[in-house]
PDB file of N, CA and C in Angstrom:
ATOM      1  N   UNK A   1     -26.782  -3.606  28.496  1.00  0.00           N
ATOM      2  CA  UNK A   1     -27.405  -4.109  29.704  1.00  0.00           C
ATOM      3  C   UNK A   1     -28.390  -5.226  29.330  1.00  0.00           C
ATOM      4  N   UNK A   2     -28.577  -6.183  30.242  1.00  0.00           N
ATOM      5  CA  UNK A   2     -29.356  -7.228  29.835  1.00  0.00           C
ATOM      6  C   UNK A   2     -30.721  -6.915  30.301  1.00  0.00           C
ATOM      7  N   UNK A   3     -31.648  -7.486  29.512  1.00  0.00           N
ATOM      8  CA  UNK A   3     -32.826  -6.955  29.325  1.00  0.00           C
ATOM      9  C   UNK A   3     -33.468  -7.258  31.488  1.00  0.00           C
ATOM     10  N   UNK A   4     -33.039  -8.678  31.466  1.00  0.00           N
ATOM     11  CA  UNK A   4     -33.375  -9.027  32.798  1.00  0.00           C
ATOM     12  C   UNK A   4     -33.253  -8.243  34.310  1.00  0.00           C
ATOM     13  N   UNK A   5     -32.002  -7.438  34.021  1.00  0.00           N
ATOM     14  CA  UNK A   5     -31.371  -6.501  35.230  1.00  0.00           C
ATOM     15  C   UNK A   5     -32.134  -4.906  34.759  1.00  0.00           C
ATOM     16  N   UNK A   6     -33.257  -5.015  33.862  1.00  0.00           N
ATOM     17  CA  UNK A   6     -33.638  -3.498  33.749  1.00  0.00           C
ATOM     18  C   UNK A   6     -34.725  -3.207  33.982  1.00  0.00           C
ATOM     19  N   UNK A   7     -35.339  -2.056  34.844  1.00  0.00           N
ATOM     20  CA  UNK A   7     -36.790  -1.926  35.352  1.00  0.00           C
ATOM     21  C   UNK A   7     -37.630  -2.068  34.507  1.00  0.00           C
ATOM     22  N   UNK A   8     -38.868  -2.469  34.990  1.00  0.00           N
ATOM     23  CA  UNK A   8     -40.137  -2.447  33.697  1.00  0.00           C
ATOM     24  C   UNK A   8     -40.454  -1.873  32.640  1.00  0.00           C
ATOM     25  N   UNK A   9     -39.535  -0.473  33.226  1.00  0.00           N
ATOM     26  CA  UNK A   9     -40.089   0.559  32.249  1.00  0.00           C
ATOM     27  C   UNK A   9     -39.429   0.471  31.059  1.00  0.00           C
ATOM     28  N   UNK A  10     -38.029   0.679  31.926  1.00  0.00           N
ATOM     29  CA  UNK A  10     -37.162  -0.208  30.719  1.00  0.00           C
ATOM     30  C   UNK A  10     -36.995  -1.018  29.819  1.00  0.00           C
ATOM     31  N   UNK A  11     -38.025  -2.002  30.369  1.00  0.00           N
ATOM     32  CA  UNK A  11     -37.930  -3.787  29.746  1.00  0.00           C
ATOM     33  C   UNK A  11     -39.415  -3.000  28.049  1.00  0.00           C
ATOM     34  N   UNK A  12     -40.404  -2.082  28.880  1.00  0.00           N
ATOM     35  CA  UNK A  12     -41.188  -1.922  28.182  1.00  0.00           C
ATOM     36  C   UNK A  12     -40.714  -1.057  27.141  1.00  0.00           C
ATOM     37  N   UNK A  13     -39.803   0.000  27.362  1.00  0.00           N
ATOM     38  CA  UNK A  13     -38.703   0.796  26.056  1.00  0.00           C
ATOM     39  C   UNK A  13     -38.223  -0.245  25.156  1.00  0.00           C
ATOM     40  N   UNK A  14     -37.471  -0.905  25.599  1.00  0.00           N
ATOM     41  CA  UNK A  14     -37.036  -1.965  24.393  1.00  0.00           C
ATOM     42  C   UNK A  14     -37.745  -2.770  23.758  1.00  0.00           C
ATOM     43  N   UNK A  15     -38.408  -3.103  24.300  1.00  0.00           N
ATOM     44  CA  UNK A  15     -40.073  -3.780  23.661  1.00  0.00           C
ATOM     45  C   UNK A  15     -40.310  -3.102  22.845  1.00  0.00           C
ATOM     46  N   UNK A  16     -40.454  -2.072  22.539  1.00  0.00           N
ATOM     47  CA  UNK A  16     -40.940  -0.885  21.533  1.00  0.00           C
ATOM     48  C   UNK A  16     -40.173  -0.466  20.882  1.00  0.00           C
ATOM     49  N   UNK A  17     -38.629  -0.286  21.186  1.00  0.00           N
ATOM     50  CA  UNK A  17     -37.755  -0.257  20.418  1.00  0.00           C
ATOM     51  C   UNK A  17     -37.222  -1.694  18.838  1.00  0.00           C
ATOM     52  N   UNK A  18     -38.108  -2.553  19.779  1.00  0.00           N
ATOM     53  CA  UNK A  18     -37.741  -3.782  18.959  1.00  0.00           C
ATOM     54  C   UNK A  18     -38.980  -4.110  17.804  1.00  0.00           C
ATOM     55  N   UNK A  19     -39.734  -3.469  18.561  1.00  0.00           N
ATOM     56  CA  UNK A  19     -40.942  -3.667  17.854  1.00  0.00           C
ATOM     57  C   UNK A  19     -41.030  -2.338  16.449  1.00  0.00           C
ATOM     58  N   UNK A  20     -40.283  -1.303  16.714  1.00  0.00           N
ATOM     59  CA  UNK A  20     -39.955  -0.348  15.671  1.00  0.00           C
ATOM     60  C   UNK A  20     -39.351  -0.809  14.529  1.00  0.00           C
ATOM     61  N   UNK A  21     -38.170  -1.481  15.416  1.00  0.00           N
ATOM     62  CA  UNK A  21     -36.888  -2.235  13.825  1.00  0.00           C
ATOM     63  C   UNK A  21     -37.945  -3.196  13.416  1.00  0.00           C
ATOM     64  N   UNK A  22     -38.551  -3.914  14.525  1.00  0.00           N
ATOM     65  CA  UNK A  22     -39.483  -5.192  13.433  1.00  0.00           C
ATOM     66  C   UNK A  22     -40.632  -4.569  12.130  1.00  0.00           C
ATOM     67  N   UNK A  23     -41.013  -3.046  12.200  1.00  0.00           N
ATOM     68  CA  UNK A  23     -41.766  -2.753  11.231  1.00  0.00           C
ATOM     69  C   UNK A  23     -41.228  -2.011  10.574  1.00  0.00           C
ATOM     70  N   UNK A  24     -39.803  -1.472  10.512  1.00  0.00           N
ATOM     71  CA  UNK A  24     -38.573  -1.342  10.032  1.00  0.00           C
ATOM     72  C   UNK A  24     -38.369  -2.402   8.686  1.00  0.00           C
ATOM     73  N   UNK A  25     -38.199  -3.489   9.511  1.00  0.00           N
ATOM     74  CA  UNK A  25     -37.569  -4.310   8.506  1.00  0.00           C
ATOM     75  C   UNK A  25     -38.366  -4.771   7.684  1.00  0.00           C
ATOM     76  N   UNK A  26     -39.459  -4.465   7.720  1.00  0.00           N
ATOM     77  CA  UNK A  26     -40.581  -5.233   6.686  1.00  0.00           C
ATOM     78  C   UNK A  26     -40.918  -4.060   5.833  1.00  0.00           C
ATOM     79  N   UNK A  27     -40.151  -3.055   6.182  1.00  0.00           N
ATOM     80  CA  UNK A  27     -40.739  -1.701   5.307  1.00  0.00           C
ATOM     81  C   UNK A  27     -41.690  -1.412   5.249  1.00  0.00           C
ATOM     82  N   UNK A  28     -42.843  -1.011   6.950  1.00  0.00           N
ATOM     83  CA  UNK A  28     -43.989  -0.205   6.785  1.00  0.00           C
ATOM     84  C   UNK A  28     -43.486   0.588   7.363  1.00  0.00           C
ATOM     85  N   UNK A  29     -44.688   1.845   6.989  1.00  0.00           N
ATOM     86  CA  UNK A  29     -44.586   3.004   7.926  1.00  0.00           C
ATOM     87  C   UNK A  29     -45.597   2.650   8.755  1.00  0.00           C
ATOM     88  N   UNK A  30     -45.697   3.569  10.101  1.00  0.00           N
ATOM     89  CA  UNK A  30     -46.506   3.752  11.456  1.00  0.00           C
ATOM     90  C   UNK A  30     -47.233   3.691  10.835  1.00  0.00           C
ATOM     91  N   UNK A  31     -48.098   4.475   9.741  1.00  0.00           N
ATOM     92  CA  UNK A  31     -49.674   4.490   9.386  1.00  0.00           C
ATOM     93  C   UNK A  31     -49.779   3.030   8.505  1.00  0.00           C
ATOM     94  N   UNK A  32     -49.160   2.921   7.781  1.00  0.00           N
ATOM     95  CA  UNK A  32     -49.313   1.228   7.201  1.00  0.00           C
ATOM     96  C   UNK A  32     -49.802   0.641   8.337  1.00  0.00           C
ATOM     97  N   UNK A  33     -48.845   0.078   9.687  1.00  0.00           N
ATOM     98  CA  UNK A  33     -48.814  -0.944  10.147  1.00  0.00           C
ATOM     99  C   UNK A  33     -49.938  -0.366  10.709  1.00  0.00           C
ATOM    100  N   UNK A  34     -50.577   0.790  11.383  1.00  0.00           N
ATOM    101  CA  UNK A  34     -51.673   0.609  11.694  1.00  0.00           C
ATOM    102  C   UNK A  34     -52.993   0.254  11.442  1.00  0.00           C
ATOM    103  N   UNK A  35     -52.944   0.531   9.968  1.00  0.00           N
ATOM    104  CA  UNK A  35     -54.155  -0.087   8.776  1.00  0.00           C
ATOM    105  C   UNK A  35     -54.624  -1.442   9.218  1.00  0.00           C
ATOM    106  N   UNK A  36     -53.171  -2.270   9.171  1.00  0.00           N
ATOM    107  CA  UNK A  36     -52.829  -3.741   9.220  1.00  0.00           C
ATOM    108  C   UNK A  36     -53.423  -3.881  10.075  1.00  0.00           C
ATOM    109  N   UNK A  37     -53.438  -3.309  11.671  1.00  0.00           N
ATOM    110  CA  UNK A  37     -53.700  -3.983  12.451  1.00  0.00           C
ATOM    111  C   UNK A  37     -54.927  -3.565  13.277  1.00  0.00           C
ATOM    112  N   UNK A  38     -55.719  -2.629  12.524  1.00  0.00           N
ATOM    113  CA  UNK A  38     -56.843  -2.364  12.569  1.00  0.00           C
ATOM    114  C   UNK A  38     -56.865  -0.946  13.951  1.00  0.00           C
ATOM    115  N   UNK A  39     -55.322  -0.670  13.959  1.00  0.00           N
ATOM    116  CA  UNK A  39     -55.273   0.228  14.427  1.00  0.00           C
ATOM    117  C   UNK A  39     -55.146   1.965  14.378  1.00  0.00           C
ATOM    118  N   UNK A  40     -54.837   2.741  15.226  1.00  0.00           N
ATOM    119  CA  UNK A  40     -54.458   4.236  14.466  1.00  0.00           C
ATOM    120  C   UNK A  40     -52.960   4.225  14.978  1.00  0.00           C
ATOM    121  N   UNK A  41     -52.555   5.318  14.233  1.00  0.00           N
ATOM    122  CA  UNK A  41     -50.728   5.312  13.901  1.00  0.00           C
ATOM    123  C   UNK A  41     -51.132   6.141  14.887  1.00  0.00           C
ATOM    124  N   UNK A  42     -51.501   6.821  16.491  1.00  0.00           N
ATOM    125  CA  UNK A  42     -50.892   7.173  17.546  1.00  0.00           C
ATOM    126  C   UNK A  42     -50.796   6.159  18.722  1.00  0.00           C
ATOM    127  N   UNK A  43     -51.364   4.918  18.503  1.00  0.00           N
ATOM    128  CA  UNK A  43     -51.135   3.803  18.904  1.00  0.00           C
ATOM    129  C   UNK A  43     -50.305   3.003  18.849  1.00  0.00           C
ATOM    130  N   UNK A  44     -49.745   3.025  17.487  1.00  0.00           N
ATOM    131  CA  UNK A  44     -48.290   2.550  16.385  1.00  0.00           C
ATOM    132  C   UNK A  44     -47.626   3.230  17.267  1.00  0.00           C
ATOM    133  N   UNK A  45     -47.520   4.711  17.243  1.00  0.00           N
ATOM    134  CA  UNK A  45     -46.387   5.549  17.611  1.00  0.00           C
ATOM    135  C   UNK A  45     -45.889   5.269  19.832  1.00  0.00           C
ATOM    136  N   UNK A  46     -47.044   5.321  20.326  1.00  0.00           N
ATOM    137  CA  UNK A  46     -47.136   4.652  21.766  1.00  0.00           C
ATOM    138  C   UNK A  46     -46.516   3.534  21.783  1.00  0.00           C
ATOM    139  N   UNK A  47     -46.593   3.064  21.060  1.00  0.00           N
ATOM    140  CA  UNK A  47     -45.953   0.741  21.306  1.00  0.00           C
ATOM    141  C   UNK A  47     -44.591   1.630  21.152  1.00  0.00           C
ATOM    142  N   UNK A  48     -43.976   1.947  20.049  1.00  0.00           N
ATOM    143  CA  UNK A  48     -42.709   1.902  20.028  1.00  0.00           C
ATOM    144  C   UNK A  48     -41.871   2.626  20.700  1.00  0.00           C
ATOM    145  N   UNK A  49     -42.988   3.380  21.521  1.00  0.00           N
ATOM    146  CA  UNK A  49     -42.262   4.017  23.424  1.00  0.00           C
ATOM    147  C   UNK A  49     -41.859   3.276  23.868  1.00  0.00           C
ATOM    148  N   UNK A  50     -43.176   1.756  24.186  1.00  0.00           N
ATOM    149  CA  UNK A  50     -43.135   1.049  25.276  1.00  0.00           C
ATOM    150  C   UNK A  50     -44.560   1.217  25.727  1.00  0.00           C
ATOM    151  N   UNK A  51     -45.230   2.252  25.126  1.00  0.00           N
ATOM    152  CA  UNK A  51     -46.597   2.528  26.035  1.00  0.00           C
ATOM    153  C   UNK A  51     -47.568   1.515  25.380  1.00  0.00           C
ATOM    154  N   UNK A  52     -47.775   0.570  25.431  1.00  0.00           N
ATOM    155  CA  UNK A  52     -48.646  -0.067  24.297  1.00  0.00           C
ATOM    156  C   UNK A  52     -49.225  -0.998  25.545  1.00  0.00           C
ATOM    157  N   UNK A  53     -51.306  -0.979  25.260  1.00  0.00           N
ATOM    158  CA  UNK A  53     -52.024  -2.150  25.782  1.00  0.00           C
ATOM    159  C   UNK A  53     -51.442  -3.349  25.512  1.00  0.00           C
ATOM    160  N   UNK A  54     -51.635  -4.462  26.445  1.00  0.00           N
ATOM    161  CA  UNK A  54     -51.442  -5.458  25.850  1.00  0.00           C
ATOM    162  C   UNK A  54     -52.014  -6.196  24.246  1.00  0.00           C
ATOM    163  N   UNK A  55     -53.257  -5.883  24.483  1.00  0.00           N
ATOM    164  CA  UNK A  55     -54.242  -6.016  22.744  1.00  0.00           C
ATOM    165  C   UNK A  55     -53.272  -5.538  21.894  1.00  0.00           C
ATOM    166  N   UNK A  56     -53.106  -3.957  22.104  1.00  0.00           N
ATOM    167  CA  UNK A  56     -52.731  -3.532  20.775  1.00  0.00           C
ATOM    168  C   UNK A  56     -51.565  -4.097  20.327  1.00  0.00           C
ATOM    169  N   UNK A  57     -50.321  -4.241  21.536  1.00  0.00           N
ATOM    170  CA  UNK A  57     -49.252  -5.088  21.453  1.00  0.00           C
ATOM    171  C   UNK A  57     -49.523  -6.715  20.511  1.00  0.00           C
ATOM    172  N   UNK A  58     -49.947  -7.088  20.978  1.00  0.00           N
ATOM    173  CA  UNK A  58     -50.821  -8.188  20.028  1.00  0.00           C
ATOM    174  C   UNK A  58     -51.368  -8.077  18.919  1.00  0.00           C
ATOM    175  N   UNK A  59     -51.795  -7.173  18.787  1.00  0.00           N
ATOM    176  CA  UNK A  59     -52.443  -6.841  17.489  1.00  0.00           C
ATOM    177  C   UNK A  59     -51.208  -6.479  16.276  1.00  0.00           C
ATOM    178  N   UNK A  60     -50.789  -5.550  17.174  1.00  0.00           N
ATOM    179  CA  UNK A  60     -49.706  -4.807  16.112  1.00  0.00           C
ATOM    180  C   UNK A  60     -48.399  -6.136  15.731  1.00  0.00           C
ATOM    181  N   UNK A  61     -47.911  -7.137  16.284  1.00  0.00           N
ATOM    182  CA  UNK A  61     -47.175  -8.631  16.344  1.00  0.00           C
ATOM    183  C   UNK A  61     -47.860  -9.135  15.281  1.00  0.00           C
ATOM    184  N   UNK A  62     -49.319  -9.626  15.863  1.00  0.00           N
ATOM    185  CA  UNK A  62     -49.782 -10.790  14.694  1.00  0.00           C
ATOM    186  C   UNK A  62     -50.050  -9.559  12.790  1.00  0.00           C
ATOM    187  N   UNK A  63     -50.096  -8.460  12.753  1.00  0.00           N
ATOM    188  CA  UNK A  63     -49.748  -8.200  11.224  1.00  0.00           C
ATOM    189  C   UNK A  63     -48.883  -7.338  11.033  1.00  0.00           C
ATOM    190  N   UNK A  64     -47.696  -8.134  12.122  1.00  0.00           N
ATOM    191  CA  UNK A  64     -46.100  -8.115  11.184  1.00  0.00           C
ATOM    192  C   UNK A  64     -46.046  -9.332  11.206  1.00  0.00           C
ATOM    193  N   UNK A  65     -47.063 -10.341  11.330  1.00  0.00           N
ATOM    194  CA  UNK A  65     -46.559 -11.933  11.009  1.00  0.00           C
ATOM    195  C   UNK A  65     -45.592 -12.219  12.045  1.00  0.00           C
ATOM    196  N   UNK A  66     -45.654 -11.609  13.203  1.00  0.00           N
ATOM    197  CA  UNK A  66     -44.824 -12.087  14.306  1.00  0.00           C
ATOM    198  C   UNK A  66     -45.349 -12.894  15.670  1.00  0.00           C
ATOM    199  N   UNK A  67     -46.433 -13.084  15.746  1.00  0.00           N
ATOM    200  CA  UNK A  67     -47.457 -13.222  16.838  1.00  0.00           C
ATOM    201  C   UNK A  67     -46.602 -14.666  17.295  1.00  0.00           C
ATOM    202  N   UNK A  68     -45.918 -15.682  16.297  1.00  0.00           N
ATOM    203  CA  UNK A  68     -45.442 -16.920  17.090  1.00  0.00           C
ATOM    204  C   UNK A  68     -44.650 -16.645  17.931  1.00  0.00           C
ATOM    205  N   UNK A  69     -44.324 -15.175  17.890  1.00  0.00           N
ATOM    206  CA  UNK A  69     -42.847 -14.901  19.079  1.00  0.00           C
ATOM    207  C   UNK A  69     -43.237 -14.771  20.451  1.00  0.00           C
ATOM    208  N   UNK A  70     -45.084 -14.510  20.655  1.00  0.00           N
ATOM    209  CA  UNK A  70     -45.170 -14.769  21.877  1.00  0.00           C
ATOM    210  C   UNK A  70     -45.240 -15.981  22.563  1.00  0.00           C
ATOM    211  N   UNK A  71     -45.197 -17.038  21.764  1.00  0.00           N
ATOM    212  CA  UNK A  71     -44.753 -18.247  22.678  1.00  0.00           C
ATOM    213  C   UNK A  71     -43.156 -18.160  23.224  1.00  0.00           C
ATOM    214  N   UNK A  72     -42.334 -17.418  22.769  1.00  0.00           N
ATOM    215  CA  UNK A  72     -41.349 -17.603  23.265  1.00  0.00           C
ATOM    216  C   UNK A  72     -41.416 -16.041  24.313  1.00  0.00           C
ATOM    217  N   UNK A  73     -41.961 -15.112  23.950  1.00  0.00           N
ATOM    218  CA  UNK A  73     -42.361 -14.283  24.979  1.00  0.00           C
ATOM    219  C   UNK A  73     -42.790 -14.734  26.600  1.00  0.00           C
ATOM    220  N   UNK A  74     -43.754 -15.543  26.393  1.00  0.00           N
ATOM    221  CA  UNK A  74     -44.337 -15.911  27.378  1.00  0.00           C
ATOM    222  C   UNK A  74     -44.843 -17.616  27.238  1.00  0.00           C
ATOM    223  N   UNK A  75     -43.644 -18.656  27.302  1.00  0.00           N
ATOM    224  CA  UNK A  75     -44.263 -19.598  27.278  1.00  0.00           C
ATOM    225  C   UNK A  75     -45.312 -20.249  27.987  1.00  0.00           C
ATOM    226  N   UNK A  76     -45.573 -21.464  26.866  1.00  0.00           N
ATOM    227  CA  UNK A  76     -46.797 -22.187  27.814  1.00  0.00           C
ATOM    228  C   UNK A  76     -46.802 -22.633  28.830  1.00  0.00           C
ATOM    229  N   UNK A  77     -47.497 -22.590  30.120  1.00  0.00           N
ATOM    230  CA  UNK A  77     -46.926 -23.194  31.258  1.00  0.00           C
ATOM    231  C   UNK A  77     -47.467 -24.236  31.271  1.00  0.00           C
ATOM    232  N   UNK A  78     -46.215 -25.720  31.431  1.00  0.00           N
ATOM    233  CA  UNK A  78     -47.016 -26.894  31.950  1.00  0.00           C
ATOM    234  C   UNK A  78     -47.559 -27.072  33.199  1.00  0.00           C
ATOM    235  N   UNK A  79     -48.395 -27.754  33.551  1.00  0.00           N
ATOM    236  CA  UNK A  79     -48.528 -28.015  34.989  1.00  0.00           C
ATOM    237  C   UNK A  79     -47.562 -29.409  36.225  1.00  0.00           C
ATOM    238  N   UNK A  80     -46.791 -29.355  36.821  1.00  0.00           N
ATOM    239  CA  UNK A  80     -45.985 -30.133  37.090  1.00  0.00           C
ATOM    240  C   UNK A  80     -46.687 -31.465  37.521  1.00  0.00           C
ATOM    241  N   UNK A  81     -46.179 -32.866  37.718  1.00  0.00           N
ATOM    242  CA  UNK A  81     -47.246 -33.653  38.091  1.00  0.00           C
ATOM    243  C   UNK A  81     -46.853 -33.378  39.286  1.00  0.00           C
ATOM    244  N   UNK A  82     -46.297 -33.214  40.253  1.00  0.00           N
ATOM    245  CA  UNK A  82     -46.968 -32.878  41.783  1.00  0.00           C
ATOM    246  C   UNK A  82     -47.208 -31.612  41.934  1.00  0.00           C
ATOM    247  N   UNK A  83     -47.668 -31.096  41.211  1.00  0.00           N
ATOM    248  CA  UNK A  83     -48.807 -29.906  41.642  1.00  0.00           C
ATOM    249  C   UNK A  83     -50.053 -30.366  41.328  1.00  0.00           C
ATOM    250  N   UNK A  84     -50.352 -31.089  39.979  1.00  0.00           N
ATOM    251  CA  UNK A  84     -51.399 -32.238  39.872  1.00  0.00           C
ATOM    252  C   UNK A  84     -51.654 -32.735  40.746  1.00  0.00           C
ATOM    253  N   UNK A  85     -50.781 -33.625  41.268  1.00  0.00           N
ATOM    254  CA  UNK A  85     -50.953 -34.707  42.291  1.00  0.00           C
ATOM    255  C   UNK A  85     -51.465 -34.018  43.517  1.00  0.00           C
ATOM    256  N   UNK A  86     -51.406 -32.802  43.863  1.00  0.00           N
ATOM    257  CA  UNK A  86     -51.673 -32.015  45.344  1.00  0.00           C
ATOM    258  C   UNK A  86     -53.339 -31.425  44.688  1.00  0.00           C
ATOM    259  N   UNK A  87     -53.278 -31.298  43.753  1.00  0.00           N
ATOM    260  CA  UNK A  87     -54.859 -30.604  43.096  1.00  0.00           C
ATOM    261  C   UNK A  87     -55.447 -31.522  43.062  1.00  0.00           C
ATOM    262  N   UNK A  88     -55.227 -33.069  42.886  1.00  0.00           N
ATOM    263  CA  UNK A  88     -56.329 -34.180  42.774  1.00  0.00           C
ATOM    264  C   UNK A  88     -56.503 -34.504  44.120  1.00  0.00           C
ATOM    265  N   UNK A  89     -55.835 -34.255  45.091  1.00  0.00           N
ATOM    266  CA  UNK A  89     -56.064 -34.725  46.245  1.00  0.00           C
ATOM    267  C   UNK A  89     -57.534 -33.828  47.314  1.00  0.00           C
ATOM    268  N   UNK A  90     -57.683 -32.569  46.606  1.00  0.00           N
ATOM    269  CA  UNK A  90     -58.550 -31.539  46.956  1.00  0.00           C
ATOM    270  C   UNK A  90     -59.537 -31.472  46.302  1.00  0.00           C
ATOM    271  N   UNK A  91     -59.706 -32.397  45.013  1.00  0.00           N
ATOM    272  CA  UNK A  91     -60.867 -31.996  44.365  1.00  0.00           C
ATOM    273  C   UNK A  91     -62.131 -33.212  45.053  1.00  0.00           C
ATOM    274  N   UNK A  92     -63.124 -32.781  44.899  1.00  0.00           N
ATOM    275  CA  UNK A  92     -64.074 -33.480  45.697  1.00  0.00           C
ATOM    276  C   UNK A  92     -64.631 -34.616  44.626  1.00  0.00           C
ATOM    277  N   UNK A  93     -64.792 -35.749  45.431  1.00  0.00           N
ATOM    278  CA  UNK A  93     -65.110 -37.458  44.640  1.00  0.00           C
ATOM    279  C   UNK A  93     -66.445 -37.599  44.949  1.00  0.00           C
ATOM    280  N   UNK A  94     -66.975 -36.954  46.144  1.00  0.00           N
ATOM    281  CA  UNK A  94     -68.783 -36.827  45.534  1.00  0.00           C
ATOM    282  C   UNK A  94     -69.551 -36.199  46.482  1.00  0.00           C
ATOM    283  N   UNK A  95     -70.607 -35.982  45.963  1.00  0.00           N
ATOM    284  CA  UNK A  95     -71.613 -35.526  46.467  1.00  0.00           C
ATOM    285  C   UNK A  95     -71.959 -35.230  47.943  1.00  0.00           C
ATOM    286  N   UNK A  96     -72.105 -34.326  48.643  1.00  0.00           N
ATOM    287  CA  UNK A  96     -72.699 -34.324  50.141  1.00  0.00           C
ATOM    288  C   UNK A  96     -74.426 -34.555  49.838  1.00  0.00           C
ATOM    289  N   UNK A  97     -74.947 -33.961  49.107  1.00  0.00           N
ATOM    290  CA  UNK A  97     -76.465 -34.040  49.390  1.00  0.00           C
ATOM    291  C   UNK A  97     -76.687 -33.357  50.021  1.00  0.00           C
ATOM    292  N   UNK A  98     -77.973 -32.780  49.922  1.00  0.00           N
ATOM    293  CA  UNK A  98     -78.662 -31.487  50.587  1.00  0.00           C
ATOM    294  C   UNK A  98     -79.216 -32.475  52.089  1.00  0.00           C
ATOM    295  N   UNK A  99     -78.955 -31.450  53.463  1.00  0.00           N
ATOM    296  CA  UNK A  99     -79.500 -31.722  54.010  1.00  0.00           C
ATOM    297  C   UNK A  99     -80.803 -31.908  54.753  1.00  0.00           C
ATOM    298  N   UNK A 100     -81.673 -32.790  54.786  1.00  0.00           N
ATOM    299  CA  UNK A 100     -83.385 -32.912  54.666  1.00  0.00           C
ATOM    300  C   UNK A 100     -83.318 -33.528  56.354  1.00  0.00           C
ATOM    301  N   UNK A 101     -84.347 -33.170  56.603  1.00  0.00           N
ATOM    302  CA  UNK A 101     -84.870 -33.114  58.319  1.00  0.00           C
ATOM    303  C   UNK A 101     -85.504 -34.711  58.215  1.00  0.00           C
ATOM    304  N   UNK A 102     -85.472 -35.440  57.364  1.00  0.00           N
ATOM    305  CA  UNK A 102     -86.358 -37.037  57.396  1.00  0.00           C
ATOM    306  C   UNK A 102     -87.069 -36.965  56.503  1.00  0.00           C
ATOM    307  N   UNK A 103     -87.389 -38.341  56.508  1.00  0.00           N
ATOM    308  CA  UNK A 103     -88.134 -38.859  54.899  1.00  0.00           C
ATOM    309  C   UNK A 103     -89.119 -38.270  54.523  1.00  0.00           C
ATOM    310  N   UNK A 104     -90.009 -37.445  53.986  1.00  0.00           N
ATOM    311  CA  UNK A 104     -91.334 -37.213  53.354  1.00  0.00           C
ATOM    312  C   UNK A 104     -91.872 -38.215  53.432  1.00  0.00           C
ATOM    313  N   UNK A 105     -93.205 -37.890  53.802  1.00  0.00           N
ATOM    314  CA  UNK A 105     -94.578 -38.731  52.831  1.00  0.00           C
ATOM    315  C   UNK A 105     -95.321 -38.570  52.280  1.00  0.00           C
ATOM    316  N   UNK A 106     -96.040 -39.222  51.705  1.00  0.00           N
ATOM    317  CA  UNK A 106     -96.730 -38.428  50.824  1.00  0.00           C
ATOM    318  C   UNK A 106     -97.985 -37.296  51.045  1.00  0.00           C
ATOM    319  N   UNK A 107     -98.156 -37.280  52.283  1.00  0.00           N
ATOM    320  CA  UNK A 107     -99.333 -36.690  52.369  1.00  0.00           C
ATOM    321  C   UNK A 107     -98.638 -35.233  53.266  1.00  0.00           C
ATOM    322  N   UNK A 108     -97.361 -35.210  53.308  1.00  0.00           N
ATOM    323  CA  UNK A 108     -96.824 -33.851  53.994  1.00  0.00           C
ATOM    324  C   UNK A 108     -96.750 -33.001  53.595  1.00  0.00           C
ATOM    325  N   UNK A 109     -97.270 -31.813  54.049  1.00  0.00           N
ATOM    326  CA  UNK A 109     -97.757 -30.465  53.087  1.00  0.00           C
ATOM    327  C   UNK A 109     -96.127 -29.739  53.438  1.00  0.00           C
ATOM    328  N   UNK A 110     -95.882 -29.644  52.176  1.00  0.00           N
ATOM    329  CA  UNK A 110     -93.956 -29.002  51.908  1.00  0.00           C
ATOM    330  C   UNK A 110     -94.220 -27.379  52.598  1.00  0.00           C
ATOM    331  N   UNK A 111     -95.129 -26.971  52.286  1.00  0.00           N
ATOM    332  CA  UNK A 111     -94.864 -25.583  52.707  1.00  0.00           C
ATOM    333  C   UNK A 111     -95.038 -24.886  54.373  1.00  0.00           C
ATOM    334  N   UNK A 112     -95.266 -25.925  55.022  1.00  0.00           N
ATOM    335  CA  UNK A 112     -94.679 -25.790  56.764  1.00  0.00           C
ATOM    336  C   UNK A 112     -93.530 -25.594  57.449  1.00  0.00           C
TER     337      UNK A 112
END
């Protein structure tokens, strides 16, 4: 089944499943990779449910030396130029100024 047609929960099982073979293939165990990643091996053991924070998910990636895969996880989003073009049109070019009741002088006591 393709990862796309499968519920979250799902999508989050294989996530963890993949993330098992990835510390698989580098030959740690759960308690190794948790050392690495400054984590505890029932945290290790949760990711490769699927149950994993996002942090720890991150954590546990960048020391298997995998962390560049979240750019392809979740690429960068550009911003399109007409969505630019609709955001520059809303941003404000200046100042209103506070509104004041008339000029001061000098001899007007402010606290009236």
């Amino acid at each position: 089944m393709k990862i796309e047609n499968m519920s979250p929960r799902a999508m989050a099982e294989e996530l963890g499943r993949r993330l098992k073979r990835a510390r698989l293939n580098v030959n740690l165990t759960q308690a190794e990779l948790a050392s690495r990643a400054g984590l505890n091996r029932k945290i290790i053991l949760n990711a490769e449910k699927g149950k994993a924070q996002l942090k720890n998910f991150v954590a546990i990636l960048a020391s298997l030396d995998m962390a560049e895969q979240l750019n392809m996880f979740l690429p960068v989003q550009e911003i399109s130029p007409l969505q630019l073009a609709k955001l520059k049109k809303r941003e404000r070019q200046r100042a209103s100024g506070s509104k004041k009741e008339g000029p001061r002088t000098k001899g007007d006591d402010p606290s009236w």
